[in-house]
Protein backbone atom coordinates (compact mmCIF):
# COMPACT_ATOMS: atom_id res chain seq x y z
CA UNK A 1 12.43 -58.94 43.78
CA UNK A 2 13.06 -58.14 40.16
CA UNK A 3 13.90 -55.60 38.24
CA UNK A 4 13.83 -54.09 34.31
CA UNK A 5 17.45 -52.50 33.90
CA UNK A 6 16.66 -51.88 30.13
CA UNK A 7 19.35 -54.20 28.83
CA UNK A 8 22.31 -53.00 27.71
CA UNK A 9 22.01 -53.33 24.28
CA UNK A 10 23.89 -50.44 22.87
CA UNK A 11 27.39 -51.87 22.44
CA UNK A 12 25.67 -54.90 20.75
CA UNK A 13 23.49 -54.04 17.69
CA UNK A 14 23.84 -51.79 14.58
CA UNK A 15 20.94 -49.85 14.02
CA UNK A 16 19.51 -47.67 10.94
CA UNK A 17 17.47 -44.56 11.48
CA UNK A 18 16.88 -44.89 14.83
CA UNK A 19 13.67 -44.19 17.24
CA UNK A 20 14.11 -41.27 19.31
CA UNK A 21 14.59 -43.89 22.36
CA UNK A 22 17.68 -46.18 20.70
CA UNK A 23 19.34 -42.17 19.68
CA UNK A 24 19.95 -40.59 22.89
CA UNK A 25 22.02 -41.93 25.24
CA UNK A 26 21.43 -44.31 27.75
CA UNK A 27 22.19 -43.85 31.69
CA UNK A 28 25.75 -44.17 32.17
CA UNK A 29 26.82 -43.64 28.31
CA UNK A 30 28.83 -40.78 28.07
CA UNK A 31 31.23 -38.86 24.85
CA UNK A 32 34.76 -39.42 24.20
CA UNK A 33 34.79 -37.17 21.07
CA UNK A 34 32.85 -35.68 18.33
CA UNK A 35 33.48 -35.15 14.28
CA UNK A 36 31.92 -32.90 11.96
CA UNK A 37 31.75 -32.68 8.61
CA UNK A 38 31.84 -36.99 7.96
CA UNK A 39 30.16 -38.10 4.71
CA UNK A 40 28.47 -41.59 4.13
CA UNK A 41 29.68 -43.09 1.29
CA UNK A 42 27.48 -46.31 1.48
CA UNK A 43 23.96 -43.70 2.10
CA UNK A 44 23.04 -40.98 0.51
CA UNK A 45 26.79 -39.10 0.36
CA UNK A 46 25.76 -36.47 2.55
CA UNK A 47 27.71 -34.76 5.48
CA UNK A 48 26.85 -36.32 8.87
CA UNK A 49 28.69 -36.28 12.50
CA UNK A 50 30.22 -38.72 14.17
CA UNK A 51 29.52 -39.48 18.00
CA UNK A 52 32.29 -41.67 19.70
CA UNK A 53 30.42 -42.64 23.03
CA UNK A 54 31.95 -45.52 25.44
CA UNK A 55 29.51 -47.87 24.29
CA UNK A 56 29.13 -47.25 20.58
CA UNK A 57 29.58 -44.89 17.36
CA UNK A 58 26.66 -42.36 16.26
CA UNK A 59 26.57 -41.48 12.74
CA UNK A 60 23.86 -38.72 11.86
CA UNK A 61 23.00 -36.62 9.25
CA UNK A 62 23.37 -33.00 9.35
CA UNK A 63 20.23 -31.83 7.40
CA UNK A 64 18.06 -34.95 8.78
CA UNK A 65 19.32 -36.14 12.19
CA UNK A 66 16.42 -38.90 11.81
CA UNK A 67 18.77 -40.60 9.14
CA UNK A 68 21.32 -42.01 11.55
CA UNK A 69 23.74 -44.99 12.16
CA UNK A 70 24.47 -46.54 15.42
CA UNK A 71 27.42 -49.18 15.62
CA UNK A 72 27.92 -50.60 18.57
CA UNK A 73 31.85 -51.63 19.59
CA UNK A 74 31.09 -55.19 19.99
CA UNK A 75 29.53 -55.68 17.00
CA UNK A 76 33.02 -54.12 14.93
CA UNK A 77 35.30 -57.00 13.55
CA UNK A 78 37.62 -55.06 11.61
CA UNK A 79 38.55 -51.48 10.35
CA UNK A 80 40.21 -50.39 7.18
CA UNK A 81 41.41 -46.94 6.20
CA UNK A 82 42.64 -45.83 2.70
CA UNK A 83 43.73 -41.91 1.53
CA UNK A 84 42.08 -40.00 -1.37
CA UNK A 85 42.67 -37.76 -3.12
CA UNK A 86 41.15 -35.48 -6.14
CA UNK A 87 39.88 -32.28 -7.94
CA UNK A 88 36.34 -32.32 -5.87
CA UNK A 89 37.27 -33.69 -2.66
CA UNK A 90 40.75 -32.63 -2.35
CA UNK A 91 42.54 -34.96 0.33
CA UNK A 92 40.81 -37.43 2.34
CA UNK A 93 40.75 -40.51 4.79
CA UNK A 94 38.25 -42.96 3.43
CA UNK A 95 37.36 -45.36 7.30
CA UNK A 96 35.55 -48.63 6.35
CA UNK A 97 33.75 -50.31 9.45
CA UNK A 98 33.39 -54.17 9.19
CA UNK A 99 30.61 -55.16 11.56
CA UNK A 100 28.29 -58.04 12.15
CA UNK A 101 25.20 -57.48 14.44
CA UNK A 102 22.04 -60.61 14.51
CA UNK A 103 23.95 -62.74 11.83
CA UNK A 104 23.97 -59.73 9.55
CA UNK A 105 27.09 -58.46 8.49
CA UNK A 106 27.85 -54.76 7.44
CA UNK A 107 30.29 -52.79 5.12
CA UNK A 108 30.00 -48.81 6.02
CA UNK A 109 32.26 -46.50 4.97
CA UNK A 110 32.73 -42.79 5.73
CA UNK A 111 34.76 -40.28 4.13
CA UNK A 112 36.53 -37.22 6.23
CA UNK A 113 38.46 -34.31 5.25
CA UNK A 114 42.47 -34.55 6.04
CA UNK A 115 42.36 -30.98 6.33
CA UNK A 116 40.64 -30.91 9.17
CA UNK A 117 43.62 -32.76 10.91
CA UNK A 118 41.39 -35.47 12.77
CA UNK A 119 41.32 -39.47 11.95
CA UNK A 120 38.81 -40.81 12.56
CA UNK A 121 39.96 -44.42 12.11
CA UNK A 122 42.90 -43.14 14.67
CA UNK A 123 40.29 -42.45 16.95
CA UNK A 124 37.92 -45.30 16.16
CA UNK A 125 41.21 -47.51 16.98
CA UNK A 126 41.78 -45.89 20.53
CA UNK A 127 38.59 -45.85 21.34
CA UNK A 128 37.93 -49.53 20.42
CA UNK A 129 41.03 -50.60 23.00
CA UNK A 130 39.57 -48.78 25.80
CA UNK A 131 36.34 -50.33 25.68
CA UNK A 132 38.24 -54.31 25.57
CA UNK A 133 39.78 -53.11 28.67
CA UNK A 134 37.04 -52.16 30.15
CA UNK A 135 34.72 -55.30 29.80
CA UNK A 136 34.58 -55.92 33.24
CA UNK A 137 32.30 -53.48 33.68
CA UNK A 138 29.62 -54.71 31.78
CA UNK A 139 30.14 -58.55 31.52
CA UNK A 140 30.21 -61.35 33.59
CA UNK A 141 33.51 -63.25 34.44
CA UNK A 142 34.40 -66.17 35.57
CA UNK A 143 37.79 -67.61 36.84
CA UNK A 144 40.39 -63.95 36.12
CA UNK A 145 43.26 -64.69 37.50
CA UNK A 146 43.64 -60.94 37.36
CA UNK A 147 40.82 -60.12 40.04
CA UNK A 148 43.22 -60.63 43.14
CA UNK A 149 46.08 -58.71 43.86
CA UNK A 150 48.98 -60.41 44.21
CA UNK A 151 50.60 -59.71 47.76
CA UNK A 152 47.21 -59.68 49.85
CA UNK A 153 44.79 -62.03 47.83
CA UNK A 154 42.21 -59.40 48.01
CA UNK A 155 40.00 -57.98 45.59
CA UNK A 156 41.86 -55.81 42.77
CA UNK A 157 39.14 -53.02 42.08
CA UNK A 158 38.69 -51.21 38.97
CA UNK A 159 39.28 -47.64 37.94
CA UNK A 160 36.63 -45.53 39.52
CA UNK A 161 35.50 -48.88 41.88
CA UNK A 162 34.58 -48.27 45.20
CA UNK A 163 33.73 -51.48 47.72
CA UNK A 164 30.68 -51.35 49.40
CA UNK A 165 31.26 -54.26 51.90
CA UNK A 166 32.09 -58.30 52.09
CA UNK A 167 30.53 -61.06 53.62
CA UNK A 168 32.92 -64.66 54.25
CA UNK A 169 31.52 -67.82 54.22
CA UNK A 170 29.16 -67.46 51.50
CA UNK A 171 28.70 -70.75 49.72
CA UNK A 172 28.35 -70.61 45.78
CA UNK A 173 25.99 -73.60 44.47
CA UNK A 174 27.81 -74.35 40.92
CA UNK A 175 26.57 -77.86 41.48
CA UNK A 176 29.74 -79.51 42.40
CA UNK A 177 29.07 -81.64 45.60
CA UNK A 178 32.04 -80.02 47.03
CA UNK A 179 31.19 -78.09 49.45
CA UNK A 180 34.91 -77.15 51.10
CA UNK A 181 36.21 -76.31 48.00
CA UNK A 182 32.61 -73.51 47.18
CA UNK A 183 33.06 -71.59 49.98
CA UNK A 184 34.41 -67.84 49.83
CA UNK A 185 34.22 -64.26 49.87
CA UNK A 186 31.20 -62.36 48.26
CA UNK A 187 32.29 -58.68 47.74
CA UNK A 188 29.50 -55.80 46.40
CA UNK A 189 30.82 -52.82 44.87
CA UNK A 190 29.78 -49.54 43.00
CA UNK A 191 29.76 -51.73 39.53
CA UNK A 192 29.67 -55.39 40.52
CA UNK A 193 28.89 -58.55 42.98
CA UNK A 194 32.12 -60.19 43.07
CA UNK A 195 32.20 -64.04 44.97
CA UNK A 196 35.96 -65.41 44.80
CA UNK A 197 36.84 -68.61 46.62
CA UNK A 198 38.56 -68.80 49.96
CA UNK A 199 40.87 -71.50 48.64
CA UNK A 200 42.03 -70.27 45.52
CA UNK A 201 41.14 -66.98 44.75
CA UNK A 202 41.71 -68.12 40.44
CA UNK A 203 38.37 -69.42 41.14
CA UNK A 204 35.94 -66.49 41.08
CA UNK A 205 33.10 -65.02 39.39
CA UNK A 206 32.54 -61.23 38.54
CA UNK A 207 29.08 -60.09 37.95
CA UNK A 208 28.21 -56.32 37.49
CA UNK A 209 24.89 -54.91 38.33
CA UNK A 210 23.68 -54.08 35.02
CA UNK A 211 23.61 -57.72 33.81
CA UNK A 212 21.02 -58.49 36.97
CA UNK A 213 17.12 -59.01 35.62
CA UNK A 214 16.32 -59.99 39.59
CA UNK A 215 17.23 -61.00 43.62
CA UNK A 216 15.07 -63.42 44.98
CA UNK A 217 15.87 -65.11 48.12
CA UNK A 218 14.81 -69.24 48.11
CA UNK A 219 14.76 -72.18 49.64
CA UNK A 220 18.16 -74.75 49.53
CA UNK A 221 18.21 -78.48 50.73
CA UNK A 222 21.54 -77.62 52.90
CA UNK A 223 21.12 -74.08 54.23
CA UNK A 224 17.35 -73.82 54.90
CA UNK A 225 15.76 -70.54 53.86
CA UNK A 226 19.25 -68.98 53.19
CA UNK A 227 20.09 -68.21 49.95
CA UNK A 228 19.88 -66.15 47.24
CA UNK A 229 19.39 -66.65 43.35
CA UNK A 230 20.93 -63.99 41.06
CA UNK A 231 19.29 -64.03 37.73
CA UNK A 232 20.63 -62.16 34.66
CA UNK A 233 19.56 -60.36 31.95
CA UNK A 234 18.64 -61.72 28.34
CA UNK A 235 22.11 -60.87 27.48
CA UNK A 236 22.93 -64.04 29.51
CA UNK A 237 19.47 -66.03 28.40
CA UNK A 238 18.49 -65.67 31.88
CA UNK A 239 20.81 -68.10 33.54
CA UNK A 240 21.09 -67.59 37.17
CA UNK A 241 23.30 -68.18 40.06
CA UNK A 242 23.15 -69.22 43.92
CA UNK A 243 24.83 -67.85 46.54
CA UNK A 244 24.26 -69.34 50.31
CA UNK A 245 25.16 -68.87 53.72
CA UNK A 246 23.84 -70.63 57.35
CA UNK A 247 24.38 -66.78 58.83
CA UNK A 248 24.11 -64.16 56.33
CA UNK A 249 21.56 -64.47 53.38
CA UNK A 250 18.22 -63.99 54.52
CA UNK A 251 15.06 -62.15 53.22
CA UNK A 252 16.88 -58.42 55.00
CA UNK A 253 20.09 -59.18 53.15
CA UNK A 254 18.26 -59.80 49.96
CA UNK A 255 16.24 -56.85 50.35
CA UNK A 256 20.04 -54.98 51.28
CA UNK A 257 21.70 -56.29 47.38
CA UNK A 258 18.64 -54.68 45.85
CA UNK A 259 18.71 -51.62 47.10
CA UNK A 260 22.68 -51.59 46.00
CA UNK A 261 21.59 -52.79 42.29
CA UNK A 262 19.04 -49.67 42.20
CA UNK A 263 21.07 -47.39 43.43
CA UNK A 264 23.98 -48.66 41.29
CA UNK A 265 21.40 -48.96 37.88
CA UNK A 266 20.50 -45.10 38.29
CA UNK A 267 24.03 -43.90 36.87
CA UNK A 268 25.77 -47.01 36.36
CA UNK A 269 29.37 -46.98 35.31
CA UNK A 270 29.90 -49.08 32.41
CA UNK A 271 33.65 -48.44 30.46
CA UNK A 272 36.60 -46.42 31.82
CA UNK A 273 35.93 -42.96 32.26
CA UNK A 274 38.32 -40.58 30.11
CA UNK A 275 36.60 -37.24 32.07
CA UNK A 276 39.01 -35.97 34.93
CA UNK A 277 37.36 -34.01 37.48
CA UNK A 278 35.24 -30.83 36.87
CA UNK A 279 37.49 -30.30 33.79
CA UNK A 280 36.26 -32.87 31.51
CA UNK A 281 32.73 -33.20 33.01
CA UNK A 282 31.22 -30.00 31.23
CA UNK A 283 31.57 -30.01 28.08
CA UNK A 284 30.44 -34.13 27.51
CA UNK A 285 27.14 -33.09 29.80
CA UNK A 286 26.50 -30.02 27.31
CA UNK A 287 26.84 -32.37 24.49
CA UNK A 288 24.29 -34.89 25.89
CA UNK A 289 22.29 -32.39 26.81
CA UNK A 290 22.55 -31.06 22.80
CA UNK A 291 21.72 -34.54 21.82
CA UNK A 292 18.97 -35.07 23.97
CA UNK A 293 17.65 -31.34 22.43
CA UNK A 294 18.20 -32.69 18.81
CA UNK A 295 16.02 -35.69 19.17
CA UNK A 296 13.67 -34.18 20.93
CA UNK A 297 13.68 -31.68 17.65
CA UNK A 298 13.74 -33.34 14.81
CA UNK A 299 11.65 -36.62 16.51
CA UNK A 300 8.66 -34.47 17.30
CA UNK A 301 8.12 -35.16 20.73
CA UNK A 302 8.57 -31.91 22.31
CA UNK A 303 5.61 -29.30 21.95
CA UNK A 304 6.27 -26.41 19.88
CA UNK A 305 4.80 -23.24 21.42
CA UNK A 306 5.25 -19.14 20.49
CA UNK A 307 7.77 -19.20 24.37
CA UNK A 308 10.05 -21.68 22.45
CA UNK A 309 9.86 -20.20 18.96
CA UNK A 310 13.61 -18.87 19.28
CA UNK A 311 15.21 -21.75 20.85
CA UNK A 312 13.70 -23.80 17.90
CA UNK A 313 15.48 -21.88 15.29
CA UNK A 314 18.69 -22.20 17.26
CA UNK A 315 18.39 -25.96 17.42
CA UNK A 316 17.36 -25.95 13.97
CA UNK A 317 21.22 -23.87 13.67
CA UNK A 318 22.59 -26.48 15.73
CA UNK A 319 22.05 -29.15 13.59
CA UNK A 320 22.98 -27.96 10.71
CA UNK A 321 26.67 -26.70 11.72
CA UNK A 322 28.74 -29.50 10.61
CA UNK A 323 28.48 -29.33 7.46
CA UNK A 324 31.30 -29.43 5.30
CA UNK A 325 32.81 -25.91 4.08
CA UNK A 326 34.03 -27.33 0.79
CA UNK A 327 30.10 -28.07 -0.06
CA UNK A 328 29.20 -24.56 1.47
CA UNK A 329 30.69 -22.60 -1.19
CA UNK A 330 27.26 -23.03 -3.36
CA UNK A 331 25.51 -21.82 -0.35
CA UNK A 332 26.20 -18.90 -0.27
CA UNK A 333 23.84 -15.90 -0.68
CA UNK A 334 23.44 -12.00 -0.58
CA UNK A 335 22.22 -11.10 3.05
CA UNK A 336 19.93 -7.71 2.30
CA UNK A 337 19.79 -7.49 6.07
CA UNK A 338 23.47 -7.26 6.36
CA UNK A 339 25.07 -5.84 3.40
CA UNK A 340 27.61 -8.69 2.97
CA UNK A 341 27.62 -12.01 0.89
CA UNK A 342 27.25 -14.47 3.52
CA UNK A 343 26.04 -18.48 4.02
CA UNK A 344 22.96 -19.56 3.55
CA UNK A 345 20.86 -20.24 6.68
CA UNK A 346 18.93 -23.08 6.98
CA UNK A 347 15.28 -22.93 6.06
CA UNK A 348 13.00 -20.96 8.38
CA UNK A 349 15.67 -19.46 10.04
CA UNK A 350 16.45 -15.69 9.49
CA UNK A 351 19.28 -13.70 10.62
CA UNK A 352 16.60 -11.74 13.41
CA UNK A 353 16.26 -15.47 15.38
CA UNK A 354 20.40 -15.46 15.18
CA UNK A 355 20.38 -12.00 16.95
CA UNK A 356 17.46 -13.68 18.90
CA UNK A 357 19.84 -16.60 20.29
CA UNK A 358 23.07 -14.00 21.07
CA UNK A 359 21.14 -12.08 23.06
């Protein structure tokens, strides 16, 4: 059996105006925070937002969503912050972002308003802990001395891990002739297929779902028909791992570890989760949602009929409401319709499709 999981690529490249595809966000990405009114200093110096997922940082602008940044975590080496301040800025935190991404390397830097009493180099630096911590979830390791708990030898789960089931005696084929010393414990969780030896439980190997490419069950010289290969992901350069058993692996429990990796690839948990309960959950799904509305906006993949006529303007409205309030003083026009002096909207938007939205 094999299967595409659409490598995770997000935490590992740094993109530039990205396809509608690489700018929303992949199954189990989801928003720690959100910052308006960010300026590129190495673009075109206009006002952009910033999107802190748990996989990587979203830079787009707020006139032109289609000129965008995406910096994945694990391509950042180093971060530098500096204050400014003068006449047409006023006070501000200047965050420079040292990344390197297919042998290139990168220098952005962003500038953000110290009035608005958010850092976002604070929050680029907390952010950027939580996702070292949580690299278990989306890489393989081998020999943690941390994956056992101390007073029962078992398996030490994760935050938000929840085991499946275990099966003993499972033989791992590492090519060492050994075979007393390969036997152990193959565990299959919500995120991962966990095998840790029976012997010393230092020896171990953590593999989470989202780094499989396939499950195939083969033929071995000692235990007949059963075992199983596990093969990974590009990430990995396909490598691949053996698993055996004279009992358990056979073509049904092969066919059982796929339907665990599907079910486990459809909303696959990949960092630790800041959302607590119904609380947190509502207002990072509205935000995907908005993002997934933006690109389908400003990418030109949605049909544009008279029924969706208002909801266009208010996307168009959406967009554009980060923008800085410094800059927005030269915006700002006569409304005839409303007898007041007032911002200017963006074009083809007109205060009737505002009413429009309200209602």
């Amino acid at each position: 059996m094999s299967f595409d999981s659409n490598s995770l690529w997000q935490d590992r490249q740094v993109l530039f105006d990205c396809s509608k595809s690489e700018f929303i966000f992949r199954q189990g990405e989801e928003t720690y925070k959100t910052m308006s009114n960010i300026e590129d200093l190495k673009g075109n110096n206009e006002l952009g937002t910033f999107i802190f997922t748990n996989l990587r940082l979203i830079w787009y602008n707020n006139k032109n969503p289609k000129i965008n940044q995406t910096i994945g975590y694990n391509c950042i080496e180093n971060l530098e912050k500096k204050s400014s301040d003068s006449m047409m800025t006023g006070q501000s935190i200047i965050l420079t972002i040292f990344c390197r991404s297919d042998k290139n390397k990168y220098e952005l830097t962003y500038r953000s308003s110290s009035e608005s009493g958010h850092d976002p180099y604070i929050n680029l630096s907390n952010i950027l802990k939580l996702y070292e911590q949580g690299r278990m979830y989306r890489e393989i390791k081998q020999n943690n001395e941390n994956i056992c708990n101390q007073d029962n030898k078992n398996l030490k789960l994760l935050k938000d891990e929840k085991l499946i089931d275990k099966n003993k005696n499972i033989y791992y084929d590492n090519n060492n002739n050994n075979d007393d010393n390969n036997y152990g414990t193959l565990y299959k969780t919500n995120i991962r297929l966990i095998w840790i030896n029976d012997k010393n439980c230092a020896i171990n190997l953590s593999i989470p779902w989202i780094m499989i490419s396939s499950i195939k069950g083969e033929s071995h010289p000692d235990f007949g028909n059963n075992a199983v290969r596990i093969k990974l992901t590009r990430v990995y350069n396909n490598a691949a791992y053996v698993f055996c058993s004279k009992e358990v692996i056979n073509k049904e429990y092969c066919d059982i570890l796929y339907k665990i990796m599907i079910k486990n690839l459809e909303n696959p948990i990949l960092s630790i989760s800041l959302r607590k309960g119904d609380e947190g959950e509502a207002p990072r799904d509205k935000l995907k949602e908005k993002i997934g509305k933006i690109a389908d906006m400003v990418y030109g993949q949605e049909e544009i009929s008279d029924k969706n006529e208002d909801d266009q303007a208010g996307m168009i409205y959406l967009i554009n409401e980060g923008r800085n309030k410094q800059n927005n003083i030269n915006n700002i026009e006569f409304s005839k319709e409303l007898g007041i002096a007032c911002e200017k909207l963006p074009d083809k938007v007109t205060i009737s499709d505002l009413w429009k939205i309200i209602k």
